[in-house]
N, C-alpha and C. Protein backbone atom coordinates (compact mmCIF):
# COMPACT_ATOMS: atom_id res chain seq x y z
N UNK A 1 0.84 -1.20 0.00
CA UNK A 1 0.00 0.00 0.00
C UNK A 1 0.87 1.25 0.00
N UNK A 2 0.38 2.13 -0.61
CA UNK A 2 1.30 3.66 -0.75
C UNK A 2 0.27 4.60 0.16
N UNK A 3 1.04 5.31 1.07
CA UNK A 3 0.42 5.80 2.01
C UNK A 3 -0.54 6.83 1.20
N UNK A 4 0.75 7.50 0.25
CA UNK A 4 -0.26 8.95 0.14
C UNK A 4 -1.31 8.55 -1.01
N UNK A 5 -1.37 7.69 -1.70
CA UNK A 5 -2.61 7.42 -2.37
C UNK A 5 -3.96 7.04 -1.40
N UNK A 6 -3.52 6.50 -0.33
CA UNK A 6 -4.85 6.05 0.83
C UNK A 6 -5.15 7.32 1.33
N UNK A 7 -4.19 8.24 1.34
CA UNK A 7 -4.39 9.47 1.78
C UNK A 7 -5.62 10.88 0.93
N UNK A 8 -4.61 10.41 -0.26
CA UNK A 8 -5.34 11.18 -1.27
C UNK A 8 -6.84 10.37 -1.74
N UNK A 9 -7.15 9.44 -1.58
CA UNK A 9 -8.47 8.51 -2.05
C UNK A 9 -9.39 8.98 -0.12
N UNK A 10 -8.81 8.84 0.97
CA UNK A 10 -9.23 9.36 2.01
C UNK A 10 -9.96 10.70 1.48
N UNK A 11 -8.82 11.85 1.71
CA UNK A 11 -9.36 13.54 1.68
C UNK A 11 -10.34 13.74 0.58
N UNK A 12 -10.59 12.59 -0.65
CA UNK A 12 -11.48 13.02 -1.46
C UNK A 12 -12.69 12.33 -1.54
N UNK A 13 -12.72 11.19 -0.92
CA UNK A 13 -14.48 10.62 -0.25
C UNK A 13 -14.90 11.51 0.81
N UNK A 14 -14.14 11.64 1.90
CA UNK A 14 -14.48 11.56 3.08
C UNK A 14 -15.82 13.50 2.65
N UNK A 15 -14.84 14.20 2.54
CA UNK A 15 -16.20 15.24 2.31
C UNK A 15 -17.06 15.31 1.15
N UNK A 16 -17.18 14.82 0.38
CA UNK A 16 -17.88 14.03 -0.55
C UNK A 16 -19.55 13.45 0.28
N UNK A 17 -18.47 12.46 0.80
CA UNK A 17 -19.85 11.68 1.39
C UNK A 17 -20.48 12.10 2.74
N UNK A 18 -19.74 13.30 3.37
CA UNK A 18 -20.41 13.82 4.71
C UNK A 18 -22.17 14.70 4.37
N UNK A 19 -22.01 15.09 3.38
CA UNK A 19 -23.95 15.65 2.96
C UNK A 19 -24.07 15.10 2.02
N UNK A 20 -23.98 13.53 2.36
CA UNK A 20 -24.39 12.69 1.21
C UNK A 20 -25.76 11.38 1.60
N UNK A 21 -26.52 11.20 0.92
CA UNK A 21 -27.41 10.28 1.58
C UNK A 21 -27.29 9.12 2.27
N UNK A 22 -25.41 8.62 2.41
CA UNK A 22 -25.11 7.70 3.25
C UNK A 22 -25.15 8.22 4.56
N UNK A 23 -24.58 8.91 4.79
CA UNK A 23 -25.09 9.83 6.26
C UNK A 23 -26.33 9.52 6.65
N UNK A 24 -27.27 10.09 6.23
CA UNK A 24 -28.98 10.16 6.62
C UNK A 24 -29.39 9.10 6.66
N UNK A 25 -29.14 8.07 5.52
CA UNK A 25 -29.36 6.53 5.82
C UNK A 25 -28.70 5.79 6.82
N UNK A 26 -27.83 6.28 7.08
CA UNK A 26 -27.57 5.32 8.33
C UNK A 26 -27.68 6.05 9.28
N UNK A 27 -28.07 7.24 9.34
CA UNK A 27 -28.76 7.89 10.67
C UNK A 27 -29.97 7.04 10.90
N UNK A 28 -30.82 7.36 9.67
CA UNK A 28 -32.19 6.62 9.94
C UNK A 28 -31.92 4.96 10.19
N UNK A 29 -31.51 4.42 9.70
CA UNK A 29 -31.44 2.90 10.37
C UNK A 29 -31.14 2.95 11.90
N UNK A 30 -29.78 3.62 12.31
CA UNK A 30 -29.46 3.34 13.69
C UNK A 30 -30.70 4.29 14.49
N UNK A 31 -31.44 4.83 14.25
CA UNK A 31 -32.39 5.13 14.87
C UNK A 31 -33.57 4.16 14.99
N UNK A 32 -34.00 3.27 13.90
CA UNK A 32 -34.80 2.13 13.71
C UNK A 32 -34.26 0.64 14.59
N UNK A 33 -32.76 0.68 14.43
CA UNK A 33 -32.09 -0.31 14.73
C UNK A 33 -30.85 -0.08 15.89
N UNK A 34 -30.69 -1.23 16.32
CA UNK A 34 -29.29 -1.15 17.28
C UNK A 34 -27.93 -1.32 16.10
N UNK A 35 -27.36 -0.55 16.72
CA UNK A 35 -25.96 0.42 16.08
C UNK A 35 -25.01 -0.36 15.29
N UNK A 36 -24.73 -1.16 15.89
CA UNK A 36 -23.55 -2.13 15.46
C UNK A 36 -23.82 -3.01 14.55
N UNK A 37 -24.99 -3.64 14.32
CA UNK A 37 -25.39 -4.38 13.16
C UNK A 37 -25.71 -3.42 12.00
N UNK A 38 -26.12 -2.31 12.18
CA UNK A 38 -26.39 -1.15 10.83
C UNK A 38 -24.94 -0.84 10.80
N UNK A 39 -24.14 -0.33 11.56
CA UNK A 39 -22.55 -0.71 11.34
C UNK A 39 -21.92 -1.35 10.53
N UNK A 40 -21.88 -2.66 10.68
CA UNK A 40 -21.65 -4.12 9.91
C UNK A 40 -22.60 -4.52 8.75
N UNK A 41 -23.70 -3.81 8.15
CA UNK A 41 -24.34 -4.40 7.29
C UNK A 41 -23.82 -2.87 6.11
N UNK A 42 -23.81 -1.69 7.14
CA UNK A 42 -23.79 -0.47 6.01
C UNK A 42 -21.97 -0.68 5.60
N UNK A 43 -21.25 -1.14 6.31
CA UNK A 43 -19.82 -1.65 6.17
C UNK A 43 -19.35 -2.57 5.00
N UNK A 44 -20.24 -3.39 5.20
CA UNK A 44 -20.42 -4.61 4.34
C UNK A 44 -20.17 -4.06 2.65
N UNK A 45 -21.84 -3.45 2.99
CA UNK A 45 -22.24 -2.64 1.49
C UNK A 45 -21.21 -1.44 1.08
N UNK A 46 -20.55 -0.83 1.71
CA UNK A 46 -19.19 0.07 1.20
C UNK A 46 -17.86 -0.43 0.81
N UNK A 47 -17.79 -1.53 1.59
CA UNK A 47 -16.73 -2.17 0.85
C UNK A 47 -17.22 -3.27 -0.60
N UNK A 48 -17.95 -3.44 -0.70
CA UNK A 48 -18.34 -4.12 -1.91
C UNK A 48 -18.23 -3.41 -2.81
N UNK A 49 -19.05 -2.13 -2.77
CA UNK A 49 -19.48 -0.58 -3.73
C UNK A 49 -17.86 -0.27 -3.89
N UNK A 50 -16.87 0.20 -2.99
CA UNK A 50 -15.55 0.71 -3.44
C UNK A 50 -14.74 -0.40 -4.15
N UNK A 51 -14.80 -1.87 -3.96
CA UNK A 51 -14.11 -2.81 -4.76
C UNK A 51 -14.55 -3.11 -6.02
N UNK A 52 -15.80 -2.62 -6.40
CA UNK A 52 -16.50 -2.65 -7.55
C UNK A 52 -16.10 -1.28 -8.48
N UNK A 53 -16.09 -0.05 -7.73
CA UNK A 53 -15.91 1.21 -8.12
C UNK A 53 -14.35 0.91 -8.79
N UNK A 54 -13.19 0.47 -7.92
CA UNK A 54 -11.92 -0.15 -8.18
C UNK A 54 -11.63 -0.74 -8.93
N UNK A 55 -12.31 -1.75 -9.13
CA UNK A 55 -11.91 -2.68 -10.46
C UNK A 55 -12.50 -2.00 -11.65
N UNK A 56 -13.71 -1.12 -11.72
CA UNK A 56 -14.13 -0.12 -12.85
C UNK A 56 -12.66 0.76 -13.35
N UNK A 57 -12.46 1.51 -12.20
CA UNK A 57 -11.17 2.06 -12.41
C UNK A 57 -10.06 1.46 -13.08
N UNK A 58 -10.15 0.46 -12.55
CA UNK A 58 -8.44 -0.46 -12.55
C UNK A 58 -8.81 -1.01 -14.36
N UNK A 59 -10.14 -0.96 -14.63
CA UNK A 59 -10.33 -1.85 -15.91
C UNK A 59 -9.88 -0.30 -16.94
N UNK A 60 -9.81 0.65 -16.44
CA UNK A 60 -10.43 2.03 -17.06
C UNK A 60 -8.87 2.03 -17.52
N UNK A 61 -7.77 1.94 -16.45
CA UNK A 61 -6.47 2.20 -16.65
C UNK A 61 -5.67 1.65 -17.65
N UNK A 62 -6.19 0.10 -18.19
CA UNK A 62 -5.67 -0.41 -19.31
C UNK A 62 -5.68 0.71 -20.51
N UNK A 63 -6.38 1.03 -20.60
CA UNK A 63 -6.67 2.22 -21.99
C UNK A 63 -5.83 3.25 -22.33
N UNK A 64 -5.15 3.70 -22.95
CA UNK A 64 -4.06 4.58 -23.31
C UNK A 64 -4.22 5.77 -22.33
N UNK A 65 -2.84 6.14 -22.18
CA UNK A 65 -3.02 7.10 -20.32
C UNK A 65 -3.62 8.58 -21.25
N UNK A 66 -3.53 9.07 -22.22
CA UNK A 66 -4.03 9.95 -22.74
C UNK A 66 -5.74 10.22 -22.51
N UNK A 67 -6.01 8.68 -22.68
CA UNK A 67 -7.63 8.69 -22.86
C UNK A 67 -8.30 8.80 -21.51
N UNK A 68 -6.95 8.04 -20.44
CA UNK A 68 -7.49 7.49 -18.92
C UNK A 68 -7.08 8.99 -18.45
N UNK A 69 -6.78 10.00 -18.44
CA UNK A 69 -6.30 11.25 -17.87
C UNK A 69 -7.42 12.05 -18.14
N UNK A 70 -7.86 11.98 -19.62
CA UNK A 70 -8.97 12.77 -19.80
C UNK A 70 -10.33 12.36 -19.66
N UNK A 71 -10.57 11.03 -19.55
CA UNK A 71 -11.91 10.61 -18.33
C UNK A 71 -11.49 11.02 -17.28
N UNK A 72 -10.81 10.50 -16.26
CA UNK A 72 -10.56 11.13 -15.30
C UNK A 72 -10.75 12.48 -14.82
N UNK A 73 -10.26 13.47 -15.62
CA UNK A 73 -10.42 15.01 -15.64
C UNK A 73 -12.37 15.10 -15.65
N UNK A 74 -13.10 13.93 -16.59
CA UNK A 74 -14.33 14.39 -17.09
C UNK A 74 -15.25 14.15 -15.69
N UNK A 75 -14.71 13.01 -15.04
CA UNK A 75 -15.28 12.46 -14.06
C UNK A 75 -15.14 13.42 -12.72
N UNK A 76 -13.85 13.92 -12.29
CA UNK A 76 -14.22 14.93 -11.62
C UNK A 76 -14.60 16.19 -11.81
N UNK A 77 -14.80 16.80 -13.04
CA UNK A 77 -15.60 17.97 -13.03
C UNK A 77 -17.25 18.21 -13.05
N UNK A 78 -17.04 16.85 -13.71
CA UNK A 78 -18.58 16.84 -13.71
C UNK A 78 -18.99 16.55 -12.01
N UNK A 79 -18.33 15.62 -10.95
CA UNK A 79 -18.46 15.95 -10.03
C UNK A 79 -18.30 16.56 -8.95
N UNK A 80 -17.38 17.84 -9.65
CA UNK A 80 -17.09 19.17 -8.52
C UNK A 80 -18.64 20.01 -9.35
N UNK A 81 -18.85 19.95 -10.27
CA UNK A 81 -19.98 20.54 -10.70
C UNK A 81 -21.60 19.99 -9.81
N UNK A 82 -21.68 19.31 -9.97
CA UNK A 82 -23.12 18.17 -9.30
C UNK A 82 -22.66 18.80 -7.93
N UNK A 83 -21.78 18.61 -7.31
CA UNK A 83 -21.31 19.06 -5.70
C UNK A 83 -21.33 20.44 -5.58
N UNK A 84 -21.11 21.73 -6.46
CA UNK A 84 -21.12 23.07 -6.21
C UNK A 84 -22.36 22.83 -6.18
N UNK A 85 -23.24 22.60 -7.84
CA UNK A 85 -24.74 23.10 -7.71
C UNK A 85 -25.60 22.67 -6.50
N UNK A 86 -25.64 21.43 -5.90
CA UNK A 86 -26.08 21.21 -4.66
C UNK A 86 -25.66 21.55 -3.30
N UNK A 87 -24.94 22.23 -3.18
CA UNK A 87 -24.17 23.18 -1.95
C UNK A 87 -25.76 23.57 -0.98
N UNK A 88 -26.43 24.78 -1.86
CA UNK A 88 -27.60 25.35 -1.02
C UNK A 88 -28.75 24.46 -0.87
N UNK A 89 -28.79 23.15 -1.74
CA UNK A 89 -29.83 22.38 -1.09
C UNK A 89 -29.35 21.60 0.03
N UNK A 90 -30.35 21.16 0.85
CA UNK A 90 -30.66 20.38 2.07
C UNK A 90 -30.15 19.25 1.79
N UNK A 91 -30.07 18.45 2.92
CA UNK A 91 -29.69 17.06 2.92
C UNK A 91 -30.29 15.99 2.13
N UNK A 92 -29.68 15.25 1.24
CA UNK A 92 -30.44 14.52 1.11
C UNK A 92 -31.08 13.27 1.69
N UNK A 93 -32.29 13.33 0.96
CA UNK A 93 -33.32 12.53 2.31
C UNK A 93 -32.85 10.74 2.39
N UNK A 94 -33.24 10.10 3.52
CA UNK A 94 -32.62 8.96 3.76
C UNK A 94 -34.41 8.18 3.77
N UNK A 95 -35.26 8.63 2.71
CA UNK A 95 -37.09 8.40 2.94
C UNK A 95 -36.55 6.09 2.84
N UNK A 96 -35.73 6.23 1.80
CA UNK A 96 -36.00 4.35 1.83
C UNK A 96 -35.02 3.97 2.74
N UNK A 97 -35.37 4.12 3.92
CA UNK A 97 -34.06 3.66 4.77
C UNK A 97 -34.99 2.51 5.46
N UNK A 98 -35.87 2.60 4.76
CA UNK A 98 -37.22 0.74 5.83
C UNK A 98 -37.83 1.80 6.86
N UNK A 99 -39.38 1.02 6.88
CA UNK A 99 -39.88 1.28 8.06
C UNK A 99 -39.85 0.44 9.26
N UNK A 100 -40.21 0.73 10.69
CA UNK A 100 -40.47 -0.01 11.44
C UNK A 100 -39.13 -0.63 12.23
N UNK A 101 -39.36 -1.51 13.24
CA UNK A 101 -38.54 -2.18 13.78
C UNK A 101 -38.59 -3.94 13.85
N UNK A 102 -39.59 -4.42 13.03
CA UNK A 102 -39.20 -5.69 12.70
C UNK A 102 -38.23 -5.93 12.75
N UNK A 103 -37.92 -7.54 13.11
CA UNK A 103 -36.50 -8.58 12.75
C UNK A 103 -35.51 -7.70 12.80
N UNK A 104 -35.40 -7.61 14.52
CA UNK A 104 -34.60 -7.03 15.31
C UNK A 104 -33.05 -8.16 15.53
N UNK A 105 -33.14 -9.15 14.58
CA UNK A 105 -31.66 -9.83 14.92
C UNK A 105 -30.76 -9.18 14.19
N UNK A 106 -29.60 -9.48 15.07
CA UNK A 106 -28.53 -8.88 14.35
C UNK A 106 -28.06 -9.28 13.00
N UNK A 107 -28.16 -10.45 12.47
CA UNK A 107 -27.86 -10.64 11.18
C UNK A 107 -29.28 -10.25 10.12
N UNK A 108 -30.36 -10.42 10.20
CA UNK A 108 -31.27 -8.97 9.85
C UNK A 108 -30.99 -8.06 9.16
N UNK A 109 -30.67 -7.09 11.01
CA UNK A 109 -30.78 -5.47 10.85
C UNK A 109 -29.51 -5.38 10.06
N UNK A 110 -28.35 -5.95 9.60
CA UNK A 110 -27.29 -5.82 9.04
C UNK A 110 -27.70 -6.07 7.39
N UNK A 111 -28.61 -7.30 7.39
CA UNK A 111 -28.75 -7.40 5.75
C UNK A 111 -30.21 -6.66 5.41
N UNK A 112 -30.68 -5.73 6.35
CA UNK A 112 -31.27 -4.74 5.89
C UNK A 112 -30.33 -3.61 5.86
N UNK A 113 -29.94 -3.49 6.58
CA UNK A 113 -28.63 -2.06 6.47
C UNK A 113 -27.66 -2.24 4.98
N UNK A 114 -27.40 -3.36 4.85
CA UNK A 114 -26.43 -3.68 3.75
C UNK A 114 -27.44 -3.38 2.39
N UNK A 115 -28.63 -3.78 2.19
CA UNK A 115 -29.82 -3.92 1.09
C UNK A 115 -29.89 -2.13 0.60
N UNK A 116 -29.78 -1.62 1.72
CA UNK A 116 -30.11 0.08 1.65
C UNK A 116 -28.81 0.64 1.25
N UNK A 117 -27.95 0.41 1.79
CA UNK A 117 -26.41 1.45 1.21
C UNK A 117 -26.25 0.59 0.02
N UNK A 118 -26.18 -0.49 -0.20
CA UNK A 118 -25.84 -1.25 -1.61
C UNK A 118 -27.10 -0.47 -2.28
N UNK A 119 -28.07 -0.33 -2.47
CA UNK A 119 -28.81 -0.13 -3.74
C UNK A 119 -28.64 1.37 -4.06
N UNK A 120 -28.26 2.48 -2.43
CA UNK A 120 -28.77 3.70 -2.34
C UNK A 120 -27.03 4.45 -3.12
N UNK A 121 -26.07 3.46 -3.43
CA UNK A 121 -24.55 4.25 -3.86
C UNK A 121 -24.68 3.90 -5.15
N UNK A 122 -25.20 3.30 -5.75
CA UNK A 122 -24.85 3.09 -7.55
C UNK A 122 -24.54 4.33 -7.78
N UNK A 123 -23.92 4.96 -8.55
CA UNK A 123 -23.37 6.09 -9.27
C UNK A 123 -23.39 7.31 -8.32
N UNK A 124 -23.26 6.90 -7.47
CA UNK A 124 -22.57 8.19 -6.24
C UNK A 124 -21.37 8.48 -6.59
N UNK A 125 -21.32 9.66 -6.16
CA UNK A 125 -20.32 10.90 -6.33
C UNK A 125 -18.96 10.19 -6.25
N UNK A 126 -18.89 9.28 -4.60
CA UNK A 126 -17.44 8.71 -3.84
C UNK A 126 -16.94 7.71 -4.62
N UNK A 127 -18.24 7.11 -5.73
CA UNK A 127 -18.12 5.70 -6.86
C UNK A 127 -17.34 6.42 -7.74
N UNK A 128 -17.91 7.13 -7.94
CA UNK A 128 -17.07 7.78 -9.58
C UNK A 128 -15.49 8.71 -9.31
N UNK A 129 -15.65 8.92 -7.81
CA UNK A 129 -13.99 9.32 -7.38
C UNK A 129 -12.99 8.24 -7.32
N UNK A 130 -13.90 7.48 -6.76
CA UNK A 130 -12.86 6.35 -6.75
C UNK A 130 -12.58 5.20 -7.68
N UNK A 131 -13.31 5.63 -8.77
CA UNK A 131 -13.30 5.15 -10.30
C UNK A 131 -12.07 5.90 -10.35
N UNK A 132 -12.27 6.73 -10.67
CA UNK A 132 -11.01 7.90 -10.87
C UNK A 132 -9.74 7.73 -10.41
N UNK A 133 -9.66 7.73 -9.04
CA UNK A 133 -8.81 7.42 -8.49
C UNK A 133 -7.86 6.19 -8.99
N UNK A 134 -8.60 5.27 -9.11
CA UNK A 134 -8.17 3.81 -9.45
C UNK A 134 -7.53 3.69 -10.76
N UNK A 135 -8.35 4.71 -11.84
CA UNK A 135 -8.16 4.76 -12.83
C UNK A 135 -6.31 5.48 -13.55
N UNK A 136 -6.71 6.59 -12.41
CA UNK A 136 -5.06 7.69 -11.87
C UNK A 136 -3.90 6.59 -11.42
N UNK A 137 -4.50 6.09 -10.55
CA UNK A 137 -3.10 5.41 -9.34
C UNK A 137 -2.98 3.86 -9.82
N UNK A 138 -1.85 3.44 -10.11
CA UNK A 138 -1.40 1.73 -10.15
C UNK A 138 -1.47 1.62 -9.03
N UNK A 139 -2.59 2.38 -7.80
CA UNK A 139 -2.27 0.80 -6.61
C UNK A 139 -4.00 1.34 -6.25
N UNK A 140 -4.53 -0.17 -7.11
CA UNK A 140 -5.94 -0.74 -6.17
C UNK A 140 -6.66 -0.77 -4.96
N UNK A 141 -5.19 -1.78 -4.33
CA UNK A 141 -5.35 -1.49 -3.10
C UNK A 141 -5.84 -0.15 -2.27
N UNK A 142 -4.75 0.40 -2.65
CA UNK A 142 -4.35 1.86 -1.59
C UNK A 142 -5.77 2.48 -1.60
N UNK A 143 -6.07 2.70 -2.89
CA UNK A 143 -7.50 3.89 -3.23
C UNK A 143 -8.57 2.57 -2.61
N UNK A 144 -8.52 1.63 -2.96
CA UNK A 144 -9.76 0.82 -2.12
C UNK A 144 -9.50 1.06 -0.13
N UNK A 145 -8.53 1.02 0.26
CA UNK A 145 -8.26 1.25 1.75
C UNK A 145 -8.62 2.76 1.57
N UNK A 146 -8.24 3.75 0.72
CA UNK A 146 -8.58 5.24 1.52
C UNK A 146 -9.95 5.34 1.48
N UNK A 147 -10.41 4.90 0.39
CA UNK A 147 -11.83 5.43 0.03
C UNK A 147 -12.80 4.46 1.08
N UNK A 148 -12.56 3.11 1.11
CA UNK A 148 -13.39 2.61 2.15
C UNK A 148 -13.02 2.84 3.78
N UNK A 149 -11.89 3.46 3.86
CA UNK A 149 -11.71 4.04 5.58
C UNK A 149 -12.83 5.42 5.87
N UNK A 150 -12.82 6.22 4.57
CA UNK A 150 -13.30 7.42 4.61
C UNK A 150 -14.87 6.56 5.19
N UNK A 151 -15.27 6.26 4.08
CA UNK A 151 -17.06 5.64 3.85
C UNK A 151 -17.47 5.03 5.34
N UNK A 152 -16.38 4.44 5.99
CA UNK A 152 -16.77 3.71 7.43
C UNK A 152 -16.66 5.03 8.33
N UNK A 153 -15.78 5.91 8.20
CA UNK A 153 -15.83 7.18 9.31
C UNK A 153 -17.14 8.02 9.03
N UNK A 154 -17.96 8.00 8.27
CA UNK A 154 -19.14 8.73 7.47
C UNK A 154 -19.97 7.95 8.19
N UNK A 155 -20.12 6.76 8.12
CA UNK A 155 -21.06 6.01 8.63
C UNK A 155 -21.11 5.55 9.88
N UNK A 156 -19.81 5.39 10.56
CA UNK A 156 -19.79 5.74 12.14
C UNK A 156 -20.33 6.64 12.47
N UNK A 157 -19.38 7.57 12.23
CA UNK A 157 -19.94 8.73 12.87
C UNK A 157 -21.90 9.01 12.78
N UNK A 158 -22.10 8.93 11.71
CA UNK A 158 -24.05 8.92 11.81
C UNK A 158 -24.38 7.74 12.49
N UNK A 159 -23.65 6.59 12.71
CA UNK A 159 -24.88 5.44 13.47
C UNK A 159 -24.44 5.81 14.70
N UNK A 160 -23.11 6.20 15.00
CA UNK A 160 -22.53 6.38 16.53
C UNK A 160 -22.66 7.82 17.36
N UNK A 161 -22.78 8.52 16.26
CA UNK A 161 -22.97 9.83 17.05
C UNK A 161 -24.59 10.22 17.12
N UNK A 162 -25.28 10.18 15.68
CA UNK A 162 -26.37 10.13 15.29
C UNK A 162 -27.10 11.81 15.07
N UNK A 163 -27.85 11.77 15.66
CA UNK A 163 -28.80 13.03 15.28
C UNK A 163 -27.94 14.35 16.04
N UNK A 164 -26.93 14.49 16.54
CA UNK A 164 -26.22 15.82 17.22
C UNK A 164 -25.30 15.79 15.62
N UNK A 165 -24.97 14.89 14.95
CA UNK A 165 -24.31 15.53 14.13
C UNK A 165 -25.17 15.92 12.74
N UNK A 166 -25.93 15.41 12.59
CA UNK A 166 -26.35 15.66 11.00
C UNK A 166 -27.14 17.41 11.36
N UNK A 167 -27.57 17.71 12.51
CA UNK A 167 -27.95 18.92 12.90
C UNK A 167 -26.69 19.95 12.96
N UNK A 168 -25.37 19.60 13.28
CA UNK A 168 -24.43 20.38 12.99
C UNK A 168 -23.63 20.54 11.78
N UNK A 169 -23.85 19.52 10.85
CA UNK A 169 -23.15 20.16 9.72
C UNK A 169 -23.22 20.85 8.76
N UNK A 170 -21.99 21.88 8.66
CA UNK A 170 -22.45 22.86 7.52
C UNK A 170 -22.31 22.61 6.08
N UNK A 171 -23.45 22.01 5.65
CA UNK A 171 -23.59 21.29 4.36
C UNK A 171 -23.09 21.56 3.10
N UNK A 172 -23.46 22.79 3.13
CA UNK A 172 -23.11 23.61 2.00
C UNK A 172 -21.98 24.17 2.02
N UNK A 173 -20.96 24.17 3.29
CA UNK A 173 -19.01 23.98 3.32
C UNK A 173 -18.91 23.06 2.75
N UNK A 174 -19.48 22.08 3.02
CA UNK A 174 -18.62 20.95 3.20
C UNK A 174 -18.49 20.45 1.52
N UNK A 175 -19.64 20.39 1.22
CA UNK A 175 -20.27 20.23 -0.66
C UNK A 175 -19.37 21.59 -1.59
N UNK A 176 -19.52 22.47 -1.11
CA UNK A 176 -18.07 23.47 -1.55
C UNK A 176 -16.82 22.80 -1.41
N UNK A 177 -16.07 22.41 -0.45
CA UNK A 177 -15.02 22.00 -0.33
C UNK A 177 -14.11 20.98 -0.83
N UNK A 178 -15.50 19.80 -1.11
CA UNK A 178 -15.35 18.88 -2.20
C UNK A 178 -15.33 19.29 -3.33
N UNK A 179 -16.00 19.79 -3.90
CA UNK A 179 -16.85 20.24 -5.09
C UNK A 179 -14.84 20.96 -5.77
N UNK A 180 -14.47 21.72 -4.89
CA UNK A 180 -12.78 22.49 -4.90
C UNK A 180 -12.13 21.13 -5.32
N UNK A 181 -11.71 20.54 -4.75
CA UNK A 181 -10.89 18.83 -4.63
C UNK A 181 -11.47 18.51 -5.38
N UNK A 182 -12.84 18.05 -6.03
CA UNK A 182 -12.97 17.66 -7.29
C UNK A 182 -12.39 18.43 -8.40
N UNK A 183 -11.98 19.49 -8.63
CA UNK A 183 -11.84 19.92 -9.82
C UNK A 183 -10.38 20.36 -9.73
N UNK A 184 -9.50 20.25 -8.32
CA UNK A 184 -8.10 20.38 -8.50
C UNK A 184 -7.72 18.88 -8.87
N UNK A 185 -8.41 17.74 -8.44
CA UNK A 185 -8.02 16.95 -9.07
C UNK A 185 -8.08 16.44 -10.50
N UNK A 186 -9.46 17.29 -11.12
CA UNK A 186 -9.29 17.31 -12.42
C UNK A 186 -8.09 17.69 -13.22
N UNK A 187 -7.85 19.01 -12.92
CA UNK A 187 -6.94 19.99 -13.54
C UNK A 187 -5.94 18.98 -13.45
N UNK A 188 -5.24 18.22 -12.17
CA UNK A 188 -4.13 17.22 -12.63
C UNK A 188 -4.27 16.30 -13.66
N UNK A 189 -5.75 15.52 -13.84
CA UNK A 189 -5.78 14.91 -14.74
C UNK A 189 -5.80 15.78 -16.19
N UNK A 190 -6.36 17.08 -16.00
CA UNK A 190 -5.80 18.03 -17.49
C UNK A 190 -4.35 17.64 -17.79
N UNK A 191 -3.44 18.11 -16.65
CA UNK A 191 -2.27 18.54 -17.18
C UNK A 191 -1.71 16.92 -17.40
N UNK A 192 -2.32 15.97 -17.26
CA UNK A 192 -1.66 14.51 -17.09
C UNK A 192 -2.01 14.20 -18.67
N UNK A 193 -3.02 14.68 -19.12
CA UNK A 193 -3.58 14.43 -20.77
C UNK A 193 -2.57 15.23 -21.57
N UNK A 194 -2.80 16.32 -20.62
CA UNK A 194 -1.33 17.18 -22.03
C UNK A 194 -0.46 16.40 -22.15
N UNK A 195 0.18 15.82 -20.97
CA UNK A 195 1.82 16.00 -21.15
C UNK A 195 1.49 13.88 -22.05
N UNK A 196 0.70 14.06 -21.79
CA UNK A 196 0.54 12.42 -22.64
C UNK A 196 0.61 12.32 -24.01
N UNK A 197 -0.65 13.37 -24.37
CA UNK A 197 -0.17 13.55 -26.02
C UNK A 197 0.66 14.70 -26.66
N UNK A 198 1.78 15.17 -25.95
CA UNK A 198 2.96 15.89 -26.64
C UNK A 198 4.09 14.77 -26.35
């Protein structure tokens, strides 16, 4: 593993996915459910989603680095763009997170927790970074460890802290801040396309 790629795949999920509907969904479960199994089931489903996102990437990288620099570049602008324009809206809502408290076992509430983040990330923002990522960096690994450390601190923090935090964050920083990091990481993939085809 290369540190600063876990590093760099870290700093660019992690605010990404803080006013992102994984938050709210696993707020709303650990409010429906006990903590640690929505833990382990929303865990489950992030590491599947980033090893899938990874091997997209990793398949992306075979392709001449000219072509893989300038997807790359396309993929994060278009998602520093999607991330500015949604800055002033609200959270998004966590409405299919299940009703009720039925089938309260722990292996259950986990493969209901897992059913909801697996269906609710298809083409999320942190998927297509870490497409990117994967696509940028020869190490798999690394961007699968940063990006899935980030996704578990996102989702701790909402099942473990719960409703004191989604009331404190400033959404529309935070969706700015990414939205920045998406598009400085573009610009590298610009200048990575130039220097490919001269």
């Amino acid at each position: 593993m290369v540190i600063s790629v876990v590093l760099a795949a870290f700093v660019l999920v992690l605010p990404v996915e803080l006013p992102d509907k994984t938050l709210f969904a696993s707020l709303v479960l650990a409010t429906r459910f006990p903590p640690l199994p929505v833990f382990v089931g929303v865990g489950t489903a992030f590491g599947l989603q980033v090893a899938i996102a990874v091997t997209a990437g990793s398949l992306l990288s075979l392709l001449p680095q000219a072509l893989v620099s300038g997807v790359v570049a396309v993929l994060f602008l278009v998602g520093a763009v999607i991330l500015w324009r949604s800055a002033t809206s609200g959270p998004e809502d966590a409405d299919d997170a299940g009703e009720g408290k039925e089938g309260r076992s722990f292996l259950r509430v986990a493969a209901i927790s897992f059913g909801v983040l697996f269906a609710a990330e298809w083409g999320d923002l942190s998927q297509l970074a870490t497409a990117g990522l994967a696509a940028r960096y020869d190490e798999p690994l690394s961007v699968f460890g940063g990006a899935w450390a980030a996704l578990l601190v996102v989702s701790g923090l909402a099942v473990f802290l719960g409703k004191n935090l989604a009331d404190r964050l400033p959404i529309a920083l935070i969706r700015r801040v990414a939205a920045v990091l998406f598009v400085v990481f573009a610009a590298v993939a610009v200048v990575e396309t130039i220097r490919a085809l001269t």
